[in-house]
C-alpha atoms as a PDB file:
ATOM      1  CA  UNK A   1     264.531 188.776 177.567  1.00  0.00           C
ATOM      2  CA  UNK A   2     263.409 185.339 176.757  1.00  0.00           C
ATOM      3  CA  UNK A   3     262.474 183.473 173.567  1.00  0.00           C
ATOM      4  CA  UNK A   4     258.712 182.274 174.438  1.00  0.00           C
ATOM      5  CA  UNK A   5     259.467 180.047 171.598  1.00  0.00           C
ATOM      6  CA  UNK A   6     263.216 180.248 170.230  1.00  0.00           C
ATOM      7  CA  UNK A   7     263.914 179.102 166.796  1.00  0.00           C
ATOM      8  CA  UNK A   8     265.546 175.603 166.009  1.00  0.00           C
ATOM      9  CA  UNK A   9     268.068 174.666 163.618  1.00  0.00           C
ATOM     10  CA  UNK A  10     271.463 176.172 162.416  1.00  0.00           C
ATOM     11  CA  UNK A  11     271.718 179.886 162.328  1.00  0.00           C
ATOM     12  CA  UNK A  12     275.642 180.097 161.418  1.00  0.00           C
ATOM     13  CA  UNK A  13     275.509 181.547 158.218  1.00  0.00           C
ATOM     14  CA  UNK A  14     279.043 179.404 157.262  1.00  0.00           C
ATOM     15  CA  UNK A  15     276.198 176.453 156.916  1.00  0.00           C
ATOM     16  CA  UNK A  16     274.172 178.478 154.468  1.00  0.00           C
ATOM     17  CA  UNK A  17     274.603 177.686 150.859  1.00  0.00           C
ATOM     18  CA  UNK A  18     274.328 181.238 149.381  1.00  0.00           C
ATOM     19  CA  UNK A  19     274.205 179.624 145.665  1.00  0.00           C
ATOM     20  CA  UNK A  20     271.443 177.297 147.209  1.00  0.00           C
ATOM     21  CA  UNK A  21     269.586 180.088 148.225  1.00  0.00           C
ATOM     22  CA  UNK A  22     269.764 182.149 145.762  1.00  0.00           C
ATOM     23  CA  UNK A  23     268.043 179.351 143.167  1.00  0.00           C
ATOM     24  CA  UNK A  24     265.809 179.225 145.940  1.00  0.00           C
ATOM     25  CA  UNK A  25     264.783 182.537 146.059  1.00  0.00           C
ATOM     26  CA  UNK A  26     264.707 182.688 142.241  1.00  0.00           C
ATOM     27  CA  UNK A  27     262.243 179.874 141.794  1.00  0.00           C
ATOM     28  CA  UNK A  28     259.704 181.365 144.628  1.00  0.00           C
ATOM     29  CA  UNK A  29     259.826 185.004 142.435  1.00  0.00           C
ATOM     30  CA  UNK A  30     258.784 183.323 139.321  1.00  0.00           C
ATOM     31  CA  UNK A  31     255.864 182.278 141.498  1.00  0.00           C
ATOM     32  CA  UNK A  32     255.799 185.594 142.947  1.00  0.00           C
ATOM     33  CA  UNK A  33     255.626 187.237 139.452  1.00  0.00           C
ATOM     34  CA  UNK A  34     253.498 184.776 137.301  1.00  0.00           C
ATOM     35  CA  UNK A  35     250.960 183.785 140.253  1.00  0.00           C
ATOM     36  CA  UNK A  36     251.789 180.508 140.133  1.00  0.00           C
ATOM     37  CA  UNK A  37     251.307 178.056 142.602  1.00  0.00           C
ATOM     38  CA  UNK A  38     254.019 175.517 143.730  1.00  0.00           C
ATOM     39  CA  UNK A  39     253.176 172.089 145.103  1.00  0.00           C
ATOM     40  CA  UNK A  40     256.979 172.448 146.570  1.00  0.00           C
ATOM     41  CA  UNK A  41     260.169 173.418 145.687  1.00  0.00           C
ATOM     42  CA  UNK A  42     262.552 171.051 143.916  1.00  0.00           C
ATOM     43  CA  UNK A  43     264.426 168.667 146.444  1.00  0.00           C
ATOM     44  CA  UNK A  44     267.707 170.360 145.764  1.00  0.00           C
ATOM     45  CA  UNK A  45     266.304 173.872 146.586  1.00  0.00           C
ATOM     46  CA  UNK A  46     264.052 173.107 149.275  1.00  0.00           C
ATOM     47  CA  UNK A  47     265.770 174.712 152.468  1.00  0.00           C
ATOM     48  CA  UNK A  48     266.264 172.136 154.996  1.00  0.00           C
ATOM     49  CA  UNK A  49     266.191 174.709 157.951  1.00  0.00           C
ATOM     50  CA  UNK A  50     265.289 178.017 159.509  1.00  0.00           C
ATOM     51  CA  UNK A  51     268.259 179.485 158.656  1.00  0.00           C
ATOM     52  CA  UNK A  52     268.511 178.036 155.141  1.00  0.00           C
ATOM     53  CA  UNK A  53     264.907 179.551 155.043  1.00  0.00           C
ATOM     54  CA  UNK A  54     265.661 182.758 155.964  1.00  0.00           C
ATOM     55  CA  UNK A  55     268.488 183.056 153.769  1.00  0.00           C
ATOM     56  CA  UNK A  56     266.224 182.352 151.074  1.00  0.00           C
ATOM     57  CA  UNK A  57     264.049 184.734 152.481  1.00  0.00           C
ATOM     58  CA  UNK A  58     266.771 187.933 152.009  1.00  0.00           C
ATOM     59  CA  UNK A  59     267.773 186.626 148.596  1.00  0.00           C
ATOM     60  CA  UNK A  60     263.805 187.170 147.488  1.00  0.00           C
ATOM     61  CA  UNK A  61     263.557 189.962 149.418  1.00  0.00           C
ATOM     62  CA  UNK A  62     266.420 191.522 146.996  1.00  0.00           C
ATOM     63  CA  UNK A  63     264.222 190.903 144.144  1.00  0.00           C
ATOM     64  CA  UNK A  64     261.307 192.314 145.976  1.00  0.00           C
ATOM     65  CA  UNK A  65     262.473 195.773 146.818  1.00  0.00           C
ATOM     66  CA  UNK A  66     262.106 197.596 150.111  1.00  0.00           C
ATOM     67  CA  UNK A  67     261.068 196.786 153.314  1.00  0.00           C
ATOM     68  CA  UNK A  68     259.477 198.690 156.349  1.00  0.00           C
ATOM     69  CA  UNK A  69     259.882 196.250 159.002  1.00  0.00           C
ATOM     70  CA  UNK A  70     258.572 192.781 159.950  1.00  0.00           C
ATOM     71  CA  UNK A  71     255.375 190.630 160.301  1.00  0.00           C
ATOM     72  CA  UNK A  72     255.256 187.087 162.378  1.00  0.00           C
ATOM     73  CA  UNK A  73     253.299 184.252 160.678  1.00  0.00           C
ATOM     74  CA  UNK A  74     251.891 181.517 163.169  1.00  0.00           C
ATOM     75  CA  UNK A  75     252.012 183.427 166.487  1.00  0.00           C
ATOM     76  CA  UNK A  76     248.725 181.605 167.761  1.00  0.00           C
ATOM     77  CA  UNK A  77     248.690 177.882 168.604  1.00  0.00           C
ATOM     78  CA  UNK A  78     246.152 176.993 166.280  1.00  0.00           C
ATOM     79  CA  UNK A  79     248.385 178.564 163.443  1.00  0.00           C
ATOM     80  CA  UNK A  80     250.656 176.622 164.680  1.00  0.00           C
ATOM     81  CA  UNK A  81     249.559 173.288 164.240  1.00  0.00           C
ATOM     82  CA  UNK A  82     247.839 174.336 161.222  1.00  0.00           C
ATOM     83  CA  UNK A  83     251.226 174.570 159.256  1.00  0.00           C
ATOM     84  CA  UNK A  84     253.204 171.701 161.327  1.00  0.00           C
ATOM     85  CA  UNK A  85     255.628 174.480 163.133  1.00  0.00           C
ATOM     86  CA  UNK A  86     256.347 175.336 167.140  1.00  0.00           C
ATOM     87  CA  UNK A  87     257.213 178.939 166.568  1.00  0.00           C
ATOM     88  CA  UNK A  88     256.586 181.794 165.138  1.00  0.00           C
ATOM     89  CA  UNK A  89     257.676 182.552 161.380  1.00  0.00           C
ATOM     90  CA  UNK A  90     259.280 186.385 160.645  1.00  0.00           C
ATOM     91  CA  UNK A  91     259.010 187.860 157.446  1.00  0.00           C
ATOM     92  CA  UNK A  92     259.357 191.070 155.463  1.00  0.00           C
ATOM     93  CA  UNK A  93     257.005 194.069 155.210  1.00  0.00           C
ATOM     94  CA  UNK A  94     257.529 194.795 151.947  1.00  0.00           C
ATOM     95  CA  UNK A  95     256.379 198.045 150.378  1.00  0.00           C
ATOM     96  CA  UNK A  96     255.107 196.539 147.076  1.00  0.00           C
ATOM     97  CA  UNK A  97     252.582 195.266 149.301  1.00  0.00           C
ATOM     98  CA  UNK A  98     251.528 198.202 151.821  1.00  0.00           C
ATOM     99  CA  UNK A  99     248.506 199.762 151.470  1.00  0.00           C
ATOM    100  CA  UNK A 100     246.661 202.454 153.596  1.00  0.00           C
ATOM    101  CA  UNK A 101     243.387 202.486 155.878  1.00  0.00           C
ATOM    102  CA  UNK A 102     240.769 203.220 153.056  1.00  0.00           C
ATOM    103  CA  UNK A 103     241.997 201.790 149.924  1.00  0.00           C
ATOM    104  CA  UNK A 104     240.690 199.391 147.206  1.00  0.00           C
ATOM    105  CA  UNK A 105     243.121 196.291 147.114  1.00  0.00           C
ATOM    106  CA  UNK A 106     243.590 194.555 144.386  1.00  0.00           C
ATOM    107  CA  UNK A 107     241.623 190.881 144.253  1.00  0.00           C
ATOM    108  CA  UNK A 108     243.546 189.584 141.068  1.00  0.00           C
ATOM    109  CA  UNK A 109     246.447 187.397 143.006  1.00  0.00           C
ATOM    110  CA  UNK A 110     244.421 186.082 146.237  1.00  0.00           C
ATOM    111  CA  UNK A 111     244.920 182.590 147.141  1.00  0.00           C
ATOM    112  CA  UNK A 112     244.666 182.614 150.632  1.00  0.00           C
ATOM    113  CA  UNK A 113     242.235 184.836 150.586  1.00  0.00           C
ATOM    114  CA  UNK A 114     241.614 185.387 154.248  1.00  0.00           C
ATOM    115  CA  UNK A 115     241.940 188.747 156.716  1.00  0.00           C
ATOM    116  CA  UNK A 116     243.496 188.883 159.813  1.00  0.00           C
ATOM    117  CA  UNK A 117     243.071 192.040 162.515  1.00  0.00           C
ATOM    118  CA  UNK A 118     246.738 192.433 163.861  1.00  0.00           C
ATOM    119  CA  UNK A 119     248.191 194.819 166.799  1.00  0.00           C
ATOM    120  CA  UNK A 120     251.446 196.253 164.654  1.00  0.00           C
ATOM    121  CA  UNK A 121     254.099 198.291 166.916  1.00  0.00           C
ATOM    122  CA  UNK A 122     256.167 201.058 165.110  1.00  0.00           C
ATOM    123  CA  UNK A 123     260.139 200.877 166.746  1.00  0.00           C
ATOM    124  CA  UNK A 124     261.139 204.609 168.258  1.00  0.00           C
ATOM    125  CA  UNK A 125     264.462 203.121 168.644  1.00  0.00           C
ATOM    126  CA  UNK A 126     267.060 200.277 167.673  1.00  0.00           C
ATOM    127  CA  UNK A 127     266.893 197.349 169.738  1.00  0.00           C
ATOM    128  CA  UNK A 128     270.219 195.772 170.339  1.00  0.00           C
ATOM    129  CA  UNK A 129     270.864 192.047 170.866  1.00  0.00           C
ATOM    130  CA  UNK A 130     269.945 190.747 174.407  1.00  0.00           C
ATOM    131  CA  UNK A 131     267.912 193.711 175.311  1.00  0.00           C
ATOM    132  CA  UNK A 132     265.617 193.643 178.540  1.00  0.00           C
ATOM    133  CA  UNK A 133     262.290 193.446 178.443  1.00  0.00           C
ATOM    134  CA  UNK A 134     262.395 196.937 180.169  1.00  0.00           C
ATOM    135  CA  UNK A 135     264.899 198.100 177.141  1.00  0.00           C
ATOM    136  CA  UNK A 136     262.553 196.520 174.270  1.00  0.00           C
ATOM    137  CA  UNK A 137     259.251 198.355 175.669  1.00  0.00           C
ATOM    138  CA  UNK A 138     260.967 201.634 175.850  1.00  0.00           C
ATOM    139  CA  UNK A 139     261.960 201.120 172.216  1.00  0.00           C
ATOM    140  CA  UNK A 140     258.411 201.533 170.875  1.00  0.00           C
ATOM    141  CA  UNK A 141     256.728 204.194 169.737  1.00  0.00           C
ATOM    142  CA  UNK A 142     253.441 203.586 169.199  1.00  0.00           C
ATOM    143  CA  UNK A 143     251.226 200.587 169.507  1.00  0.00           C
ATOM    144  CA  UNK A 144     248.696 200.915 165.992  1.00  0.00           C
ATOM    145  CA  UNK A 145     245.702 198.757 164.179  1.00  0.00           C
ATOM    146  CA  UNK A 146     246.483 196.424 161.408  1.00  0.00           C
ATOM    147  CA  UNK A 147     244.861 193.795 158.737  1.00  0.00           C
ATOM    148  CA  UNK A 148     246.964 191.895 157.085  1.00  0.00           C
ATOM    149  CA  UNK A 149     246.194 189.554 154.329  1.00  0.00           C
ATOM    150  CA  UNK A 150     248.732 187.058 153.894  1.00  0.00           C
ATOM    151  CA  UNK A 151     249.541 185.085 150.993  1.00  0.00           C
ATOM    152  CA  UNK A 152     251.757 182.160 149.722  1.00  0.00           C
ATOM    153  CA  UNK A 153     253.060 181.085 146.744  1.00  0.00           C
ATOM    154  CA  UNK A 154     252.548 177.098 147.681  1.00  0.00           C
ATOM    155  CA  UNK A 155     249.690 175.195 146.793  1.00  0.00           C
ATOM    156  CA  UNK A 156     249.313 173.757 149.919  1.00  0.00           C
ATOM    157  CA  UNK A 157     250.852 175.950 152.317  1.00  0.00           C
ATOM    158  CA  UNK A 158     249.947 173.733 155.700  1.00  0.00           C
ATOM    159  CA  UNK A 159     252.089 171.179 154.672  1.00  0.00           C
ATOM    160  CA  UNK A 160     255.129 172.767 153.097  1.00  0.00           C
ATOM    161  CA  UNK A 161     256.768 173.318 156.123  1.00  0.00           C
ATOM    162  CA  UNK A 162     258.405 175.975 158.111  1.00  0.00           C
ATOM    163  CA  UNK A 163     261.877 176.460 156.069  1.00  0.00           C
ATOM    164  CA  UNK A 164     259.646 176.839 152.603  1.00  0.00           C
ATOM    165  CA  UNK A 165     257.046 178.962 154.052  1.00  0.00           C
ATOM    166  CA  UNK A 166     260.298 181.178 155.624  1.00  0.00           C
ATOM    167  CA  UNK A 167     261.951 181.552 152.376  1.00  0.00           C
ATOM    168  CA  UNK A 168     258.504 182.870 150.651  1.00  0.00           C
ATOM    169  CA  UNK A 169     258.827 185.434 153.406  1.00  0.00           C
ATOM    170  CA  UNK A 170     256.377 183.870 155.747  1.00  0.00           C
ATOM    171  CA  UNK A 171     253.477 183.832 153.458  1.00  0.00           C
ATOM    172  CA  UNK A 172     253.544 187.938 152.891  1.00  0.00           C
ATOM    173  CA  UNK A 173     250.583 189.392 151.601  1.00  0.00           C
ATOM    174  CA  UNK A 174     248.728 192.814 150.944  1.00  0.00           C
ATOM    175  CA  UNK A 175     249.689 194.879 154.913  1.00  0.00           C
ATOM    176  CA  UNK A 176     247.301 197.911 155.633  1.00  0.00           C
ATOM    177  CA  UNK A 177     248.542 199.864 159.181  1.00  0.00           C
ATOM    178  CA  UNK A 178     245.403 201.543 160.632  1.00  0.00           C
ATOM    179  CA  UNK A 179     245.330 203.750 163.394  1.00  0.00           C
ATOM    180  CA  UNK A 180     247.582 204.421 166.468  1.00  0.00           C
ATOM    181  CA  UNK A 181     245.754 203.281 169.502  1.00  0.00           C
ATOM    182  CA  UNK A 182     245.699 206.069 172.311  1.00  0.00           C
ATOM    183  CA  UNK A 183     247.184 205.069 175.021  1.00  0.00           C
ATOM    184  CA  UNK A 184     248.168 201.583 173.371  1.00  0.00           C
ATOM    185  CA  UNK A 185     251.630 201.551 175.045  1.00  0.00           C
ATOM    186  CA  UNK A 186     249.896 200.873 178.455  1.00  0.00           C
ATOM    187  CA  UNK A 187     246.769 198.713 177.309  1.00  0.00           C
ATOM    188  CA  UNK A 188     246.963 195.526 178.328  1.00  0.00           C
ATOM    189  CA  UNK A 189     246.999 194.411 174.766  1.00  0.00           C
ATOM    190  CA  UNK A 190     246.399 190.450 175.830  1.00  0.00           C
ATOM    191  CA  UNK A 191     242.842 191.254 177.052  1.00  0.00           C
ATOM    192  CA  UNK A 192     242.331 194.153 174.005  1.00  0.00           C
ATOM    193  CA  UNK A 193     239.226 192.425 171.947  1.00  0.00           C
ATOM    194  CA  UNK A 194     239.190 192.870 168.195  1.00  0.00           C
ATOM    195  CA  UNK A 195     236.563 191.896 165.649  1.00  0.00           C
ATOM    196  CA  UNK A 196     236.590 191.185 161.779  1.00  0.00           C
ATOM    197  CA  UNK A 197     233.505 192.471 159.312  1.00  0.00           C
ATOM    198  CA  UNK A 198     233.350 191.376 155.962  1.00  0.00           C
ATOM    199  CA  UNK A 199     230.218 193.180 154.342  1.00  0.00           C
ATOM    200  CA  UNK A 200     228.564 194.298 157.610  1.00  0.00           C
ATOM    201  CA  UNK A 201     228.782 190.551 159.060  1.00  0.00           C
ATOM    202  CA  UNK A 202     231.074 189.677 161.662  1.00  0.00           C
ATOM    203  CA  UNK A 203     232.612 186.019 161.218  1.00  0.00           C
ATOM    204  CA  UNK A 204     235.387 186.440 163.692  1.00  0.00           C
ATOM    205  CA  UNK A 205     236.485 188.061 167.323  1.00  0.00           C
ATOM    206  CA  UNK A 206     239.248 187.600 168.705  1.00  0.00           C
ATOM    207  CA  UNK A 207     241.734 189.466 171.370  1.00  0.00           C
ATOM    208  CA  UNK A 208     245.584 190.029 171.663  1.00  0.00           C
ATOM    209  CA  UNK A 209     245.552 187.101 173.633  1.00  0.00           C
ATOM    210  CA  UNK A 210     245.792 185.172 170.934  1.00  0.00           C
ATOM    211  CA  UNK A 211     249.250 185.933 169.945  1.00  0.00           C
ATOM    212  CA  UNK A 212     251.448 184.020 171.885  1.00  0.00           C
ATOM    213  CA  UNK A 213     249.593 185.439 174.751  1.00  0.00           C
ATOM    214  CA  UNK A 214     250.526 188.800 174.256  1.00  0.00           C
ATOM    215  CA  UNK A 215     251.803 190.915 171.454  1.00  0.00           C
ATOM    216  CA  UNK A 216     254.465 191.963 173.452  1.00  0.00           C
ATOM    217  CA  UNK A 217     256.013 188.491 173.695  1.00  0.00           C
ATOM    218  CA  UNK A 218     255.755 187.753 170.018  1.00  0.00           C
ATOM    219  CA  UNK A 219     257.739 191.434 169.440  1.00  0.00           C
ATOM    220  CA  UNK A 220     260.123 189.916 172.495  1.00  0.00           C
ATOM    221  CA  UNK A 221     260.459 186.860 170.318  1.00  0.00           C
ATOM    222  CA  UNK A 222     261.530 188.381 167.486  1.00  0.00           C
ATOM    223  CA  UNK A 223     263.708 190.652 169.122  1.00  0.00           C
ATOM    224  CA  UNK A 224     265.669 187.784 170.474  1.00  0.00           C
ATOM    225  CA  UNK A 225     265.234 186.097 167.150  1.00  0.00           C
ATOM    226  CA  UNK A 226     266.552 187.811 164.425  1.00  0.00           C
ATOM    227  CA  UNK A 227     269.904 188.672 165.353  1.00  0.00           C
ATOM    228  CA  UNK A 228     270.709 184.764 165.321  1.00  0.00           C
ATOM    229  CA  UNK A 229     270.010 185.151 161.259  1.00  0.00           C
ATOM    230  CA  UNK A 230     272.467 188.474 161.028  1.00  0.00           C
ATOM    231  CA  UNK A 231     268.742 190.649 161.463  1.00  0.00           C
ATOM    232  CA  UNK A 232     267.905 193.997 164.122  1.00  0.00           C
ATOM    233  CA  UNK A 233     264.786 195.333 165.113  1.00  0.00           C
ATOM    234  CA  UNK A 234     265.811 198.835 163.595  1.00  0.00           C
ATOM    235  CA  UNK A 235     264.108 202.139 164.466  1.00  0.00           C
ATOM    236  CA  UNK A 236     261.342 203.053 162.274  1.00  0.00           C
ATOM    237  CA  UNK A 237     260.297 199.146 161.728  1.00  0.00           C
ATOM    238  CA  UNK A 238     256.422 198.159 161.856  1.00  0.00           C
ATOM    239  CA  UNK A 239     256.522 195.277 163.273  1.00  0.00           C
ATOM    240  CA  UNK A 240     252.352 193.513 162.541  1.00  0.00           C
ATOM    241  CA  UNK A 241     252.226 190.294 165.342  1.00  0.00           C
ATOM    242  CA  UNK A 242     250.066 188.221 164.190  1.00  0.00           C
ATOM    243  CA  UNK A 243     246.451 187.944 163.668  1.00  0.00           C
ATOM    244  CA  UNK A 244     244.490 188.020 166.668  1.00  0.00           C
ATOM    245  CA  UNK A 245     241.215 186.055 165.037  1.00  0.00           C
ATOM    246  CA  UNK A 246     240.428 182.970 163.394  1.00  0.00           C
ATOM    247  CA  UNK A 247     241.422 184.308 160.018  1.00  0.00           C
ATOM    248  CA  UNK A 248     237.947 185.422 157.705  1.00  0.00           C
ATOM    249  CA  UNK A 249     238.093 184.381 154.417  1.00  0.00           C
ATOM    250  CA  UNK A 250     237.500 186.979 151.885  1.00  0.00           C
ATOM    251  CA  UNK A 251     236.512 187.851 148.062  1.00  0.00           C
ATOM    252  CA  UNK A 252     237.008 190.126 144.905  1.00  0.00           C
ATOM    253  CA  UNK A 253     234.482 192.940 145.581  1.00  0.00           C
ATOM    254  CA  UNK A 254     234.975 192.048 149.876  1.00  0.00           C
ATOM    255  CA  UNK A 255     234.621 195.250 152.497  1.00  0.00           C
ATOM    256  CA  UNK A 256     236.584 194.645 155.356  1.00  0.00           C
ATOM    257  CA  UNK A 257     236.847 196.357 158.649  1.00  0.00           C
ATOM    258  CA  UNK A 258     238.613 195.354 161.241  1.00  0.00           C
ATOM    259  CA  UNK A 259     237.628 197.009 164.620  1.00  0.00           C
ATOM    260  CA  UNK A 260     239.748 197.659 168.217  1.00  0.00           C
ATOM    261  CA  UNK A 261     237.757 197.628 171.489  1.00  0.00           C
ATOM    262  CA  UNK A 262     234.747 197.704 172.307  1.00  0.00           C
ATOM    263  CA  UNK A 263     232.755 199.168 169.697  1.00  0.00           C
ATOM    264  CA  UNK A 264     235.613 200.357 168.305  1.00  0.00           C
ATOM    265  CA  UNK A 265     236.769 202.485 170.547  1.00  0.00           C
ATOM    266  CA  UNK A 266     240.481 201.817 170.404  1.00  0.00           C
ATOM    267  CA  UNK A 267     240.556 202.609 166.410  1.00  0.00           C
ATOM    268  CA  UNK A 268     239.671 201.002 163.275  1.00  0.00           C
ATOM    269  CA  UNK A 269     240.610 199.959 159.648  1.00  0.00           C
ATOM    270  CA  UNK A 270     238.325 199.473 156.436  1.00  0.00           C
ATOM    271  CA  UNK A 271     239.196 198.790 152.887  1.00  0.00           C
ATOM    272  CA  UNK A 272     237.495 197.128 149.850  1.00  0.00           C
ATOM    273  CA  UNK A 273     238.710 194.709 147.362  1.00  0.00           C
ATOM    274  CA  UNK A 274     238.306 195.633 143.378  1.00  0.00           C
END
């Protein structure tokens, strides 16, 4: 298979300063942990690449605790050139931040404070390094509806760059997986609409078109990707692609539903903010 949109810079890990990355990592939890926002990160722990970002990235992700799988920051174009990057950004699913279809989030930490509806596909098997296109699609079980709500620790997170925003772990946030989609393995998920509500009004519609054309290429993408940074696709991994809408911005005391289909037909998700 083929990177739509391979990652640039270094991934040899012999170019990684592990020390580096570490202070890194330790400066972005005290964010993490006191809700503090960072204008940047000091000039001699500011990762200079992807892979010093990603190094970062598993040195917080040790002081974050477990992971499920994977989400991809900036898979549409106008993410893209929101934050100044030409690719995607992967990051960890952590389980501090899952929550399920129903729930009452918690409103005290938003910054970003915007939803995204996201097509999230849950790995049946491992995918090895090089796989086919054939091999990757046969890998996946399921094809489900998700919101995510990402977050990031930086003041201004459109200009600090892809290597910070990789070592906050791609601006993760608060990750609710909705509903398998009948039938989603052979939807053509590029022409699948999707719709935000926020208190019964609907500010945004979108389709899976808007994720690097497909969701299938961004899961392609980082299928090719993360082995360069010592990273599988494992079985049993969500993988969330990427949000399919102009993202809605939300509130303490916010409903939010994100629907599948017309008229919801493919599945839906709804929680509430405290």
């Amino acid at each position: 298979m083929t990177a739509a949109h391979p990652v640039s810079g270094d991934p040899d890990p012999d170019a990684v300063d592990l020390v580096r990355a570490d202070g890194t990592a330790g400066t972005l939890w005290q964010a993490w942990t006191t809700h503090e926002r960072l204008a940047s990160l000091p000039e001699l722990l500011r990762p200079r690449t992807p892979a010093e970002g990603f190094a970062a990235q598993q040195r917080l992700a040790e002081r974050a605790g477990p992971a499920y799988g994977w989400k991809l920051a900036a898979t549409a174009a106008a993410g893209q050139a929101h934050i100044g990057v030409d690719a995607p950004l992967p990051g960890p699913l952590f389980e501090r931040f899952r929550y399920a279809p129903g729930a009452v989030l918690p409103s005290d930490g938003l910054y970003m404070a915007v939803a995204e509806a996201e097509f999230a596909f849950v790995m049946g098997d491992d995918v090895a390094a090089g796989a086919s296109a054939g091999e990757l699609r046969s890998a996946v079980a399921a094809v489900h509806c998700a919101i995510e709500f990402p977050e990031s620790r930086f003041a201004d997170f459109a200009t600090a760059g892809g290597p910070q925003l990789l070592a906050d772990a791609a601006c993760a946030g608060l990750f609710v997986l909705g509903p398998e989609i009948t039938g989603g393995l052979d939807l053509d998920l590029s022409t699948t609409g999707t719709a935000l509500w926020i208190n019964d009004a609907e500010p945004a519609t979108g389709s899976g078109g808007a994720v690097l054309g497909n969701p299938w290429t961004a899961l392609a993408w980082l299928a090719d990707t993360l082995p360069a940074f010592g990273a599988d696709l494992a079985a049993g991994s969500v993988v969330t692609t990427g949000t399919t809408t102009v993202p809605a911005p939300i509130a303490a005391g916010d409903r939010v539903r994100a629907t599948f289909g017309p008229d919801a037909a493919l599945g839906e998700i709804a929680v509430s903010f405290a």
